[in-house]
PDB file of N, CA and C in Angstrom:
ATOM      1  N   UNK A   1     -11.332   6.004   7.626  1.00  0.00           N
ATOM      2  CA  UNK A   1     -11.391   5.227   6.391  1.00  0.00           C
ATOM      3  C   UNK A   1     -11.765   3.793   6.758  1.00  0.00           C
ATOM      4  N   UNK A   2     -12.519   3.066   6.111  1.00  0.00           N
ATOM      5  CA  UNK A   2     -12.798   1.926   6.130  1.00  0.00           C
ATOM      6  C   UNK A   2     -12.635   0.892   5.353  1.00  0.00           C
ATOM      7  N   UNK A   3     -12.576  -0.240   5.333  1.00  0.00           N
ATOM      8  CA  UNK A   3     -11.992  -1.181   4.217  1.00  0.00           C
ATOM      9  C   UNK A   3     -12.697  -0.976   2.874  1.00  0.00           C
ATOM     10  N   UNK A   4     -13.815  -0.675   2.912  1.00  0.00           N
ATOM     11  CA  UNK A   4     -14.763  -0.504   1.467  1.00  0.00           C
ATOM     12  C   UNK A   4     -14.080   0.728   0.915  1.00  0.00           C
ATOM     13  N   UNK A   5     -13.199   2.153   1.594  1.00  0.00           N
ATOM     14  CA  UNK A   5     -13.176   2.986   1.177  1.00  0.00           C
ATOM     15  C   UNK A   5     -11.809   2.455   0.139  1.00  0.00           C
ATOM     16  N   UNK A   6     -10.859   1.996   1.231  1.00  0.00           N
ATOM     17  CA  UNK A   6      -9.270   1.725   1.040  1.00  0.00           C
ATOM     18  C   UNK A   6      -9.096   0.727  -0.144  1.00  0.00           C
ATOM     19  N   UNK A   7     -10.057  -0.288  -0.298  1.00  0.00           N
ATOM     20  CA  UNK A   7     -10.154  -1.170  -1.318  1.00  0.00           C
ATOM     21  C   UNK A   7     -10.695  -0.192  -2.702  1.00  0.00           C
ATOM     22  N   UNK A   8     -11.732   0.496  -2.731  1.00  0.00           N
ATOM     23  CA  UNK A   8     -11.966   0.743  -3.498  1.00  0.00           C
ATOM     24  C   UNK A   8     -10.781   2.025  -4.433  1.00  0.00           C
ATOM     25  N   UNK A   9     -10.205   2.766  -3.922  1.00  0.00           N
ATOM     26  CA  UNK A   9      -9.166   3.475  -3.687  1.00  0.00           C
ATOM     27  C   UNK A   9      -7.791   2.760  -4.558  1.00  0.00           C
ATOM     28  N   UNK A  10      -7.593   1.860  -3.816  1.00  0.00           N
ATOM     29  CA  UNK A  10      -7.114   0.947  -4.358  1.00  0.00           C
ATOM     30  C   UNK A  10      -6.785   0.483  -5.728  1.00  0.00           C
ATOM     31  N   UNK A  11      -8.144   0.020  -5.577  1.00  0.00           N
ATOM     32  CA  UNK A  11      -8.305  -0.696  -7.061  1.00  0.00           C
ATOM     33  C   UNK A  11      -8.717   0.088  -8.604  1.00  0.00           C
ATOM     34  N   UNK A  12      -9.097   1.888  -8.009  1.00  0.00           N
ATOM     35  CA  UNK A  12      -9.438   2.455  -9.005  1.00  0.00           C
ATOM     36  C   UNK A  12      -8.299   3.273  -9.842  1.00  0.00           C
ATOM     37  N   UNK A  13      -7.214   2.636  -9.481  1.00  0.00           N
ATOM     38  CA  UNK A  13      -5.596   2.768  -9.791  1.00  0.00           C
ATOM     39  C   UNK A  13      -5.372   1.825 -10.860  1.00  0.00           C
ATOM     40  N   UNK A  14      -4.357   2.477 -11.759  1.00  0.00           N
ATOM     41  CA  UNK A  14      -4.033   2.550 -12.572  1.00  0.00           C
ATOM     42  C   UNK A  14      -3.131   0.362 -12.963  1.00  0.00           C
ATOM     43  N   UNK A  15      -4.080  -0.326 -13.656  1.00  0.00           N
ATOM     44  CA  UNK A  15      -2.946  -1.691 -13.381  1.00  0.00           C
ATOM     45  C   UNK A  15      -3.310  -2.701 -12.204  1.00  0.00           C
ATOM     46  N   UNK A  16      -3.723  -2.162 -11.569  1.00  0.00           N
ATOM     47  CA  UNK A  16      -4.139  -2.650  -9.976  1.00  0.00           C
ATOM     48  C   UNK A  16      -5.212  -3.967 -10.042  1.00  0.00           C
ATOM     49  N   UNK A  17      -4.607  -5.178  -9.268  1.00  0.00           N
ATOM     50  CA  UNK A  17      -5.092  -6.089  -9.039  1.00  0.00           C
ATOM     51  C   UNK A  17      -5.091  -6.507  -7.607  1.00  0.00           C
ATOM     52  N   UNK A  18      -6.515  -7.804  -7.159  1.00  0.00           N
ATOM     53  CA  UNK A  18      -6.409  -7.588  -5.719  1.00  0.00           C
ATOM     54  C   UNK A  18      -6.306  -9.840  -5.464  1.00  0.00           C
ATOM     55  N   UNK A  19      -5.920 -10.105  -4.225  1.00  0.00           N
ATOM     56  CA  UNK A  19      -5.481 -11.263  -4.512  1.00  0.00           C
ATOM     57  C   UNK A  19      -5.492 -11.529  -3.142  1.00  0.00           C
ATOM     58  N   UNK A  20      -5.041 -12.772  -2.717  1.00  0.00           N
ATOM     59  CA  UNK A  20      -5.247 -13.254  -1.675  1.00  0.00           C
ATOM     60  C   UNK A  20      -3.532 -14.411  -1.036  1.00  0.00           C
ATOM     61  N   UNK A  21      -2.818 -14.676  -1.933  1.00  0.00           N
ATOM     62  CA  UNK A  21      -1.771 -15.235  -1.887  1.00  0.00           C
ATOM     63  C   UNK A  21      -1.063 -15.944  -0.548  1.00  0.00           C
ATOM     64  N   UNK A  22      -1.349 -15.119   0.643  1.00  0.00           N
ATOM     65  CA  UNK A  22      -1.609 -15.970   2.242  1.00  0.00           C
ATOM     66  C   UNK A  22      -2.324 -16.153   2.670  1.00  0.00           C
ATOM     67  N   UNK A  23      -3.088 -16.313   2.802  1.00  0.00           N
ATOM     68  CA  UNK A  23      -4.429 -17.098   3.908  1.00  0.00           C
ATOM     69  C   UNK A  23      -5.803 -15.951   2.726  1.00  0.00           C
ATOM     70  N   UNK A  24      -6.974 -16.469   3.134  1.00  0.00           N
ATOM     71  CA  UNK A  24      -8.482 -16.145   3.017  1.00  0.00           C
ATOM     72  C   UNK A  24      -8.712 -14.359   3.694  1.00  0.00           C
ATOM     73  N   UNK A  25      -7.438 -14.342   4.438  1.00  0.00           N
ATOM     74  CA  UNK A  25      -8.011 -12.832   5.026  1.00  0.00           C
ATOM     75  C   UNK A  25      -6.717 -11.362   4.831  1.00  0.00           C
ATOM     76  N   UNK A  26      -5.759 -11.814   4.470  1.00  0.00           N
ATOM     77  CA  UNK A  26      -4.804 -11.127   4.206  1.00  0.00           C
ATOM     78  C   UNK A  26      -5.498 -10.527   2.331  1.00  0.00           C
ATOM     79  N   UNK A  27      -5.523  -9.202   2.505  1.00  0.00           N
ATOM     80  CA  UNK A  27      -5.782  -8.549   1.143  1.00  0.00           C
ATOM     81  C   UNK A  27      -4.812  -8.181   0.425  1.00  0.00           C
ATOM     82  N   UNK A  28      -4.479  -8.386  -0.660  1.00  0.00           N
ATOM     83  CA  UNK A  28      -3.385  -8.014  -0.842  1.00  0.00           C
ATOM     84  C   UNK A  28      -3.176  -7.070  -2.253  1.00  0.00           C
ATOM     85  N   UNK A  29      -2.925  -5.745  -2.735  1.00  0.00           N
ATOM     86  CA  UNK A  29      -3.188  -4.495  -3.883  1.00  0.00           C
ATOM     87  C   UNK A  29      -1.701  -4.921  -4.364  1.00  0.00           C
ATOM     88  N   UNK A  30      -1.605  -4.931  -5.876  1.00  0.00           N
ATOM     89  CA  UNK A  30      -0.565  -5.431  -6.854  1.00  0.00           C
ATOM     90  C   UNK A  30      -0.625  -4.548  -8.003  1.00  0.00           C
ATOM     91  N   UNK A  31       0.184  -4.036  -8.026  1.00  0.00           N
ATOM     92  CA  UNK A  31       0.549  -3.161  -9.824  1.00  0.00           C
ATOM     93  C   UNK A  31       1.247  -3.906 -10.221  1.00  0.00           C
ATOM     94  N   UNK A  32       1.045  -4.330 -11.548  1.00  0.00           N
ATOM     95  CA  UNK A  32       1.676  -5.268 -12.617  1.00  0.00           C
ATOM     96  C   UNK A  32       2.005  -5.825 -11.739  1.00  0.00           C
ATOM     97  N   UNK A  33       1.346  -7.126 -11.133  1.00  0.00           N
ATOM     98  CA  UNK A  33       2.120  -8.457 -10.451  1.00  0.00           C
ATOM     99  C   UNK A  33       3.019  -8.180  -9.164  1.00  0.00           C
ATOM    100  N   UNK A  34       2.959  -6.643  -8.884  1.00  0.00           N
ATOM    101  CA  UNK A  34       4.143  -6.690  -7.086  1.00  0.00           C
ATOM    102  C   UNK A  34       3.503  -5.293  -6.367  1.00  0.00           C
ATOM    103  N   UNK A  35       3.183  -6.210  -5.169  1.00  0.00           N
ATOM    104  CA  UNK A  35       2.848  -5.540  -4.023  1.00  0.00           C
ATOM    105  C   UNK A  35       3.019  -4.254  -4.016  1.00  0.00           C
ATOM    106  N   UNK A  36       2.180  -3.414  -3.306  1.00  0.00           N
ATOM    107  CA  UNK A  36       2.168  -2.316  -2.991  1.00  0.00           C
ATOM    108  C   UNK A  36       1.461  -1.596  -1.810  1.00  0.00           C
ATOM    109  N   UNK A  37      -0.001  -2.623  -1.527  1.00  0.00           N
ATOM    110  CA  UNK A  37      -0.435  -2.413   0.197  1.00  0.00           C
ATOM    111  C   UNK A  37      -0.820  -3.829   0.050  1.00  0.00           C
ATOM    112  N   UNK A  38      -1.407  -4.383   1.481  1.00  0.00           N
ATOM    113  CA  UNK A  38      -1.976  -5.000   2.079  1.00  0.00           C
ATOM    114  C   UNK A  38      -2.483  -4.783   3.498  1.00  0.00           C
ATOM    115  N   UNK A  39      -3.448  -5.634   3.785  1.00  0.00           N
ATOM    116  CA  UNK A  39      -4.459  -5.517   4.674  1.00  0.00           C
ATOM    117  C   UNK A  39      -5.314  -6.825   5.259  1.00  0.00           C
ATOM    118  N   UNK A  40      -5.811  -6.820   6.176  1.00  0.00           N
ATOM    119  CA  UNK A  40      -6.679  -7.647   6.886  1.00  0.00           C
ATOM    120  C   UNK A  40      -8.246  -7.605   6.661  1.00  0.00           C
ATOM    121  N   UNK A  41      -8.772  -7.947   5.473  1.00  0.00           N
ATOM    122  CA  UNK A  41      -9.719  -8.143   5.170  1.00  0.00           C
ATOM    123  C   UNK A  41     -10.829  -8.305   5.967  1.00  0.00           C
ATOM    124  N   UNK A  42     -10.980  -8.947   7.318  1.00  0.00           N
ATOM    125  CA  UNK A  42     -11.932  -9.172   8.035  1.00  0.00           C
ATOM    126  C   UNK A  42     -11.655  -8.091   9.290  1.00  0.00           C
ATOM    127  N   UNK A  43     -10.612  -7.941   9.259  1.00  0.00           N
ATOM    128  CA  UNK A  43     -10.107  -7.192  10.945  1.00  0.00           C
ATOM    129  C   UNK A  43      -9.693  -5.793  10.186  1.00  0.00           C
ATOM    130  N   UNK A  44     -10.322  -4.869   9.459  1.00  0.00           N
ATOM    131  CA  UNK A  44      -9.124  -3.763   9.050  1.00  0.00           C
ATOM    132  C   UNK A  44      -8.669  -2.945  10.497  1.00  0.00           C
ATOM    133  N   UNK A  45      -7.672  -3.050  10.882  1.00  0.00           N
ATOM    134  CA  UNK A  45      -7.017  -2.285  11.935  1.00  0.00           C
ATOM    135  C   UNK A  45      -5.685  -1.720  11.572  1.00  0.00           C
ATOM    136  N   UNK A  46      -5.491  -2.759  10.609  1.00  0.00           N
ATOM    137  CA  UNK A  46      -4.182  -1.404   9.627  1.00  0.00           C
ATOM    138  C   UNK A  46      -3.662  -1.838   8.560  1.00  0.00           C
ATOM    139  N   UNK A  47      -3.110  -1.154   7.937  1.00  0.00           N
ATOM    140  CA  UNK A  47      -2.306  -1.728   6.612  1.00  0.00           C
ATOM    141  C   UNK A  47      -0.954  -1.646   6.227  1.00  0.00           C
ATOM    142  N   UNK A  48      -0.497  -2.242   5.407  1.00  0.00           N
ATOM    143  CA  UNK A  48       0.907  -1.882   5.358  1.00  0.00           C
ATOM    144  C   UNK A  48       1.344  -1.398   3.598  1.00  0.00           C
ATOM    145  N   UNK A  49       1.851  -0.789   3.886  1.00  0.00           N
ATOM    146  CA  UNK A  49       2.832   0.274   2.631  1.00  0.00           C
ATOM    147  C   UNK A  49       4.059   0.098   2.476  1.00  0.00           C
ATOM    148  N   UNK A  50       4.316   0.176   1.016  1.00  0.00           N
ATOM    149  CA  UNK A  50       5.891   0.162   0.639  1.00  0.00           C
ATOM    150  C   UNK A  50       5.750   1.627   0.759  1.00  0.00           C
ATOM    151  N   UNK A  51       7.128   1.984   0.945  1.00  0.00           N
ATOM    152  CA  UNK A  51       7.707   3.542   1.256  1.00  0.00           C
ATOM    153  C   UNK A  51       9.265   3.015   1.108  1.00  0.00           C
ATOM    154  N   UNK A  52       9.546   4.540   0.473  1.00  0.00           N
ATOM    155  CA  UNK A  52      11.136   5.163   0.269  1.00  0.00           C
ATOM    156  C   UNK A  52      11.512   5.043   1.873  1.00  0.00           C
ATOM    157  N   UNK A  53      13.136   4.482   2.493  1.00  0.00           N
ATOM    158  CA  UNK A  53      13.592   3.961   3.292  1.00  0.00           C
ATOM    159  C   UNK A  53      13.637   5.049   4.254  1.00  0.00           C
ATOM    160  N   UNK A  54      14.028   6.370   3.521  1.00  0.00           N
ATOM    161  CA  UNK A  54      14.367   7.501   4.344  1.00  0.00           C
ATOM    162  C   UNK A  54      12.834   8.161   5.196  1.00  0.00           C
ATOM    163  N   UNK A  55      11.678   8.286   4.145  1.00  0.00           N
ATOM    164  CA  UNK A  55      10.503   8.601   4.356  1.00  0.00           C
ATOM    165  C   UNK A  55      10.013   7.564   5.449  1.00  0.00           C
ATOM    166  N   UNK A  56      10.377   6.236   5.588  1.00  0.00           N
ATOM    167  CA  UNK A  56       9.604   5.278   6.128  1.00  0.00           C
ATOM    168  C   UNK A  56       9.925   5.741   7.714  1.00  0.00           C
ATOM    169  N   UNK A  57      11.438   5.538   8.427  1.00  0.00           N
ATOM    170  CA  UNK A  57      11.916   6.301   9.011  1.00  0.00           C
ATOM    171  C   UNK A  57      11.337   7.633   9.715  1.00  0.00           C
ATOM    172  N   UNK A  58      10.783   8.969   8.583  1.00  0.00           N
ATOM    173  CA  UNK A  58      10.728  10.334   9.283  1.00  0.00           C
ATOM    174  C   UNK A  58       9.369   9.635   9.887  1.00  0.00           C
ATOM    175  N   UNK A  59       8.455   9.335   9.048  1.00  0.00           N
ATOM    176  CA  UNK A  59       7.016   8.931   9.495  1.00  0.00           C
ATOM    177  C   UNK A  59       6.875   8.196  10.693  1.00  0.00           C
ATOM    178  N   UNK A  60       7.653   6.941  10.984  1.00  0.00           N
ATOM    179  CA  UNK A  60       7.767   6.387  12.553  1.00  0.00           C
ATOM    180  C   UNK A  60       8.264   7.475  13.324  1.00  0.00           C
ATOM    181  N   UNK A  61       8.980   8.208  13.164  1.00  0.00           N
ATOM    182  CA  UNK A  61       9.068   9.264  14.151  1.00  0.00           C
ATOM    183  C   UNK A  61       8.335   9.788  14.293  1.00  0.00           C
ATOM    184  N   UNK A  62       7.346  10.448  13.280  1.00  0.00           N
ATOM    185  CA  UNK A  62       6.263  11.525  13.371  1.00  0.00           C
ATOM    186  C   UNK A  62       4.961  11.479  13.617  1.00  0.00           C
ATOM    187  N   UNK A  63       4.785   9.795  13.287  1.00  0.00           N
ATOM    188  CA  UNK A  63       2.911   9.437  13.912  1.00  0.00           C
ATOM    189  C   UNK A  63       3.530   8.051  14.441  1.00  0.00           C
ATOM    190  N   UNK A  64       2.982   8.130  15.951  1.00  0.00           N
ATOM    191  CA  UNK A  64       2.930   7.112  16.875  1.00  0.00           C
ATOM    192  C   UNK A  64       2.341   6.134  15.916  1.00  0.00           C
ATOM    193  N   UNK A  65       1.091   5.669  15.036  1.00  0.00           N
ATOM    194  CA  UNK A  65       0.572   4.806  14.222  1.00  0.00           C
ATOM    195  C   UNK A  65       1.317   4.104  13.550  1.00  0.00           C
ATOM    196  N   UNK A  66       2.137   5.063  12.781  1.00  0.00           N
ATOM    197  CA  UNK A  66       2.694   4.168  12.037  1.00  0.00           C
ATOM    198  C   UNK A  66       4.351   3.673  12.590  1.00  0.00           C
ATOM    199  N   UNK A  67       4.274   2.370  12.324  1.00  0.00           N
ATOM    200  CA  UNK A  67       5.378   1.113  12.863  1.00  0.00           C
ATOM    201  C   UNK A  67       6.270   0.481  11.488  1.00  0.00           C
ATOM    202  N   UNK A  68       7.233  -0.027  11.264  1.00  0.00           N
ATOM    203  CA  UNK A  68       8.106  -0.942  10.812  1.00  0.00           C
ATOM    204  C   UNK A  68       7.226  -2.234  10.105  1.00  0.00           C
ATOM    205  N   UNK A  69       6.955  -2.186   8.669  1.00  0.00           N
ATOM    206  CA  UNK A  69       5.791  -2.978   8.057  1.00  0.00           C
ATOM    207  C   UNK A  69       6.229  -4.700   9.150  1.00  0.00           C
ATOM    208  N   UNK A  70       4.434  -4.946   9.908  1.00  0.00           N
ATOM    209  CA  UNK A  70       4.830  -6.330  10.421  1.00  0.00           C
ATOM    210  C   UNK A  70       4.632  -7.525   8.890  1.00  0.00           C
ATOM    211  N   UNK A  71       5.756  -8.297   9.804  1.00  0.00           N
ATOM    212  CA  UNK A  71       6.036  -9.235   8.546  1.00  0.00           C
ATOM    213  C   UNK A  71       6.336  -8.976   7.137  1.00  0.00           C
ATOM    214  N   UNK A  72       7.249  -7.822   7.091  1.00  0.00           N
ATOM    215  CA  UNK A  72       7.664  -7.471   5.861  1.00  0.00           C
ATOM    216  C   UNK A  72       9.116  -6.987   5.905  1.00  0.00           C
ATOM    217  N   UNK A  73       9.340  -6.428   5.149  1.00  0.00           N
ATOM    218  CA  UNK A  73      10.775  -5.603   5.434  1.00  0.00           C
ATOM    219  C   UNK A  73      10.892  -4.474   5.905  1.00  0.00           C
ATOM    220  N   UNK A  74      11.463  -4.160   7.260  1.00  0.00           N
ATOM    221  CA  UNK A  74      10.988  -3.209   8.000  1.00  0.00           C
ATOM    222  C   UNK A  74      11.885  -2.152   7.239  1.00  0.00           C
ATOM    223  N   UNK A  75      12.747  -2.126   6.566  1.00  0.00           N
ATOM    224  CA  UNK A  75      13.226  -0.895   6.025  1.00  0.00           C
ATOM    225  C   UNK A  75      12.391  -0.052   4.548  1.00  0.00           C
ATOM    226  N   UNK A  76      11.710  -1.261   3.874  1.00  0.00           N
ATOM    227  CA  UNK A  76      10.491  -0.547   2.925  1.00  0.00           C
ATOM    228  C   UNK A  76       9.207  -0.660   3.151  1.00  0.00           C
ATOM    229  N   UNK A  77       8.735  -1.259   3.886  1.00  0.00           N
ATOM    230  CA  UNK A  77       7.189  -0.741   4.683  1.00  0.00           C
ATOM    231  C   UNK A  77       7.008  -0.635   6.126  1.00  0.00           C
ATOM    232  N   UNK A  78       6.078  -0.102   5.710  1.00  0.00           N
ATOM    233  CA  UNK A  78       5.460   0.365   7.189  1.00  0.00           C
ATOM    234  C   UNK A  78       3.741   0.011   7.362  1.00  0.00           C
ATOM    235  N   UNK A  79       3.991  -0.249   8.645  1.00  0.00           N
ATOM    236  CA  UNK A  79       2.746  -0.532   8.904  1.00  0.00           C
ATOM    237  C   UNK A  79       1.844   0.450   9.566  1.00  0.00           C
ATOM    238  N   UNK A  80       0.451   0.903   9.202  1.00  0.00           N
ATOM    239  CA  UNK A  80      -0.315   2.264   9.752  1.00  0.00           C
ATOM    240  C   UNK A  80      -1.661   1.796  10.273  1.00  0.00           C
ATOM    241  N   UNK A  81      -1.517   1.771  11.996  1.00  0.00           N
ATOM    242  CA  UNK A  81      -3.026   1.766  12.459  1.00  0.00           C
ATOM    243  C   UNK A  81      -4.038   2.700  12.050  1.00  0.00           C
ATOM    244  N   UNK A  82      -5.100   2.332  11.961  1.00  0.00           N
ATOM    245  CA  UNK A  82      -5.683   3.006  11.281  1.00  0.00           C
ATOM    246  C   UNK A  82      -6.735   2.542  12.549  1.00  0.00           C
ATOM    247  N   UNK A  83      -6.735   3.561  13.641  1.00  0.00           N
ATOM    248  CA  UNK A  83      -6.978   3.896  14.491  1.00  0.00           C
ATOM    249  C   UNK A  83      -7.489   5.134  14.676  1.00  0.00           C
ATOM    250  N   UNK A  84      -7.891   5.816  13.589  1.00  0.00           N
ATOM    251  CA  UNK A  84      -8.421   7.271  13.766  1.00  0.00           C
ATOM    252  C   UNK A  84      -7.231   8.606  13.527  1.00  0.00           C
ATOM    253  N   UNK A  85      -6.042   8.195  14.277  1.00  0.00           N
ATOM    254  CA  UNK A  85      -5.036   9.198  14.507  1.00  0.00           C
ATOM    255  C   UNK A  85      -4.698  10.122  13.160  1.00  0.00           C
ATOM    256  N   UNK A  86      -4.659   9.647  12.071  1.00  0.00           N
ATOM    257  CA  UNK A  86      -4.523   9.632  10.517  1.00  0.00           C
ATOM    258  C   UNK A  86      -5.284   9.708   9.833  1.00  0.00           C
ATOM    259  N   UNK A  87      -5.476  11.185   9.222  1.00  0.00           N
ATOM    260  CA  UNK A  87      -6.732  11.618   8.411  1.00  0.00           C
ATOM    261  C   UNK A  87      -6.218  10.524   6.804  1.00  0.00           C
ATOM    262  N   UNK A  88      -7.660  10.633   6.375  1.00  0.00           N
ATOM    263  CA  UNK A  88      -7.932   9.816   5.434  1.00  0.00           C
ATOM    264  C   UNK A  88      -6.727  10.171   4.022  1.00  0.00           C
ATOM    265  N   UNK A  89      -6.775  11.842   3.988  1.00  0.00           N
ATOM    266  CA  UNK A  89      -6.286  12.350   3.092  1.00  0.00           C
ATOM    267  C   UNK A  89      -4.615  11.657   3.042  1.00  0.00           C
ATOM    268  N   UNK A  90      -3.956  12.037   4.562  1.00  0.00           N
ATOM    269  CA  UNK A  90      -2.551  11.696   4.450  1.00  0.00           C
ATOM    270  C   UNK A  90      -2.406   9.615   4.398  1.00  0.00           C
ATOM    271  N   UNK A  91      -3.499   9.069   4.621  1.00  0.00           N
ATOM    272  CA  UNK A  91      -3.436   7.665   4.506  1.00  0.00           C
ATOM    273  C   UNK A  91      -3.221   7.322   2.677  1.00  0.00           C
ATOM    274  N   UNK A  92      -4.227   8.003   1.908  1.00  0.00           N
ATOM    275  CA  UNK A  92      -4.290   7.782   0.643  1.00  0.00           C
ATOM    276  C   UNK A  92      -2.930   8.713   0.310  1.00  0.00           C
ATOM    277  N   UNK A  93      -2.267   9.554   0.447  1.00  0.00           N
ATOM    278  CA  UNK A  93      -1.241  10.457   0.057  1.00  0.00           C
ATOM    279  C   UNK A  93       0.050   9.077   0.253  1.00  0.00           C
ATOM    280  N   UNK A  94      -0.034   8.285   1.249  1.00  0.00           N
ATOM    281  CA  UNK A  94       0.904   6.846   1.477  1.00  0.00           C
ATOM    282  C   UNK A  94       0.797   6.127   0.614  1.00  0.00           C
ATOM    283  N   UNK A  95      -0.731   5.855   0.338  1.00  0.00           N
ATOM    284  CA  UNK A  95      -0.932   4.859  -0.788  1.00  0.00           C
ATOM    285  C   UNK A  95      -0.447   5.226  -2.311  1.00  0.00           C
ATOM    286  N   UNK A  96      -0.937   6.422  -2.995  1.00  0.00           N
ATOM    287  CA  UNK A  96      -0.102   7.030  -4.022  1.00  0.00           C
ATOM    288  C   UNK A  96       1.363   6.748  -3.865  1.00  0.00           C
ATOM    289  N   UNK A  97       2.297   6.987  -2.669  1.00  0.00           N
ATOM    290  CA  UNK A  97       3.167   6.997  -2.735  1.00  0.00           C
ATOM    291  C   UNK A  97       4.229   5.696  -2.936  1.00  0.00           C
ATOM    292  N   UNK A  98       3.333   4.534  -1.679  1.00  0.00           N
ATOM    293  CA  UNK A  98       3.417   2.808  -2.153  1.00  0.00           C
ATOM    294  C   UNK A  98       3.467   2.867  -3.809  1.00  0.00           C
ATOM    295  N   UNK A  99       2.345   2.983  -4.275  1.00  0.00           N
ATOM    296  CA  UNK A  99       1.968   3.163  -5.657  1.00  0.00           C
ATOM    297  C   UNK A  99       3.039   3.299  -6.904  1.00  0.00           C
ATOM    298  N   UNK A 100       3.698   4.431  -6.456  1.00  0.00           N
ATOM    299  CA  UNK A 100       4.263   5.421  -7.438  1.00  0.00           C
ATOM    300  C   UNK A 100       5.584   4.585  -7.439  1.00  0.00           C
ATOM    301  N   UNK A 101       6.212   4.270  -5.988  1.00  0.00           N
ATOM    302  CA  UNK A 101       7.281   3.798  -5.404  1.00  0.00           C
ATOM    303  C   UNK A 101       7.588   2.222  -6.524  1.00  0.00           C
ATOM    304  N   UNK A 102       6.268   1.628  -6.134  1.00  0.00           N
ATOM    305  CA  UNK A 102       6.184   0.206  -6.770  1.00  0.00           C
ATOM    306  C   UNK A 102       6.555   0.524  -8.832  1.00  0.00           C
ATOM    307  N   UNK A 103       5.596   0.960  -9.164  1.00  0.00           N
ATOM    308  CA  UNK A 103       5.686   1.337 -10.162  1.00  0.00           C
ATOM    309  C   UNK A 103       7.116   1.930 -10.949  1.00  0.00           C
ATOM    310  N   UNK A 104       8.094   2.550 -10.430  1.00  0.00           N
ATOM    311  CA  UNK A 104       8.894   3.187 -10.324  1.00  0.00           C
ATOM    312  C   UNK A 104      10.061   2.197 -10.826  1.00  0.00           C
ATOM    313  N   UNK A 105       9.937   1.486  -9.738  1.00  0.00           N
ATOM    314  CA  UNK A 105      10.984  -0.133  -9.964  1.00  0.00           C
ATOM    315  C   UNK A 105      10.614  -1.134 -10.987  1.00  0.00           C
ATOM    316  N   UNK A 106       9.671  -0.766 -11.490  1.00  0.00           N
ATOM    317  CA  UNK A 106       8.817  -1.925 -12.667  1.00  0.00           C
ATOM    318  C   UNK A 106       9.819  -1.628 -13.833  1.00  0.00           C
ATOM    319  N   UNK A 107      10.096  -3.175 -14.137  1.00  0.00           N
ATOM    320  CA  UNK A 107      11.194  -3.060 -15.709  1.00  0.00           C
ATOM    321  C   UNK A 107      10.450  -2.727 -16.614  1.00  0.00           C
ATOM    322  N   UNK A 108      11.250  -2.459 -17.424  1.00  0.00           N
ATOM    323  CA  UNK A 108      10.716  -1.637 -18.693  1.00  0.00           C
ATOM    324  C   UNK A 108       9.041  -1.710 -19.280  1.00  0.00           C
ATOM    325  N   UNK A 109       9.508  -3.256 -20.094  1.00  0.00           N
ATOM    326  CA  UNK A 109       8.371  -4.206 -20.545  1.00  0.00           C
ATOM    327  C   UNK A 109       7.065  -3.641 -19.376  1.00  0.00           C
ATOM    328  N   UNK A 110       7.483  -3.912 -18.401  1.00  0.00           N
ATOM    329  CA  UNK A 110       5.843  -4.151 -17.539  1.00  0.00           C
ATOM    330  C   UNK A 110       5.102  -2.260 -17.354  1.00  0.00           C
ATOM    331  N   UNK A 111       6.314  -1.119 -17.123  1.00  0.00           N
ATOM    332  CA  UNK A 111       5.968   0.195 -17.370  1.00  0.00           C
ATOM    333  C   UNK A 111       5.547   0.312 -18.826  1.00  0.00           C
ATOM    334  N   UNK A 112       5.919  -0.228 -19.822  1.00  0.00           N
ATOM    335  CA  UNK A 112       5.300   0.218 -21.091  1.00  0.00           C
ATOM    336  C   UNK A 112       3.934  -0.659 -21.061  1.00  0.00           C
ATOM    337  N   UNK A 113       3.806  -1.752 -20.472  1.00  0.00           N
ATOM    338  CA  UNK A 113       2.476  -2.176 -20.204  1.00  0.00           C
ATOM    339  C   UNK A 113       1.515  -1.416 -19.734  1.00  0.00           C
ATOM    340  N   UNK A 114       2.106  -0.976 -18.304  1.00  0.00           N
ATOM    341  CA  UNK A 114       1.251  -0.269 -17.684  1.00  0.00           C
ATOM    342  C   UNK A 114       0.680   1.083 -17.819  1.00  0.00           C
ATOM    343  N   UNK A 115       1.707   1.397 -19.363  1.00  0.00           N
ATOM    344  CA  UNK A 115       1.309   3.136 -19.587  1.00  0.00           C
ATOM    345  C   UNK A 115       0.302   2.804 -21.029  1.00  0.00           C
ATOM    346  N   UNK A 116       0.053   1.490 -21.335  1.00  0.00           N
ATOM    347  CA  UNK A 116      -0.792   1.080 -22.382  1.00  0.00           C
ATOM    348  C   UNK A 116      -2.370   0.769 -22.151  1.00  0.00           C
ATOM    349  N   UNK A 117      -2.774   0.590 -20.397  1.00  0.00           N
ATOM    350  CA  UNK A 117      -3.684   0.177 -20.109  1.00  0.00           C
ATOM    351  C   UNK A 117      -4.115   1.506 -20.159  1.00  0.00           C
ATOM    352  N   UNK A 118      -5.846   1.152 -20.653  1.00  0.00           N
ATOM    353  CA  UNK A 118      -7.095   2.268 -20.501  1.00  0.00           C
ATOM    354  C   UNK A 118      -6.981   2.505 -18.971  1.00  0.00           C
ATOM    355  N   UNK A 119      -7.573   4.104 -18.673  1.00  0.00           N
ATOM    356  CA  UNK A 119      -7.088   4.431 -17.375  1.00  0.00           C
ATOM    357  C   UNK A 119      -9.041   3.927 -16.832  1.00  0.00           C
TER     358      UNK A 119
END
């Protein structure tokens, strides 16, 4: 997967906005206003995902790639080289799941927003 794929992926989600909020090269994917991946815009070598605490966990055990989100909270993301090791399918199956995860926690107001937008 490549950044043109992951961005576009991304953004063809439901609410989804893209932003820049630390530096010129940090990418950063937002449902209604809160995080859900980010990435290195110029360098893609990996990204990071919100994930369920328990899931975040089995996955560092189970692919050497993926690590403890850097510079985030290592108990809800994770960070995934995207180094080849990780077919495209189970990378986007993370992202849905960031996704769903984020969405999930959204108060009321902003889920009835988000179930109002044209898909």
């Amino acid at each position: 997967m490549d950044i043109l794929s992951f961005r576009e992926y991304c953004l063809a989600k439901k609410g989804v906005t893209e932003t820049f909020p630390f530096d010129e090269q940090t990418l950063v994917f937002k449902v209604m206003d809160k995080m859900f991946a980010l990435t290195n815009v110029d360098n893609f070598v990996s990204v990071n995902l919100k994930c369920d605490p328990e899931k975040a966990v089995t996955l560092r055990e189970e692919y050497e790639a993926v690590t403890p989100g850097y510079h985030m909270n290592k108990k809800h993301w994770n960070t995934i080289e995207m180094d080849g090791t990780i077919s495209d399918n189970l990378i986007i199956s993370w992202v849905d799941h960031s996704y769903d995860l984020v969405v999930s926690g959204l108060p009321k107001a902003k889920k009835l927003a988000l179930q109002s937008l044209k898909e």
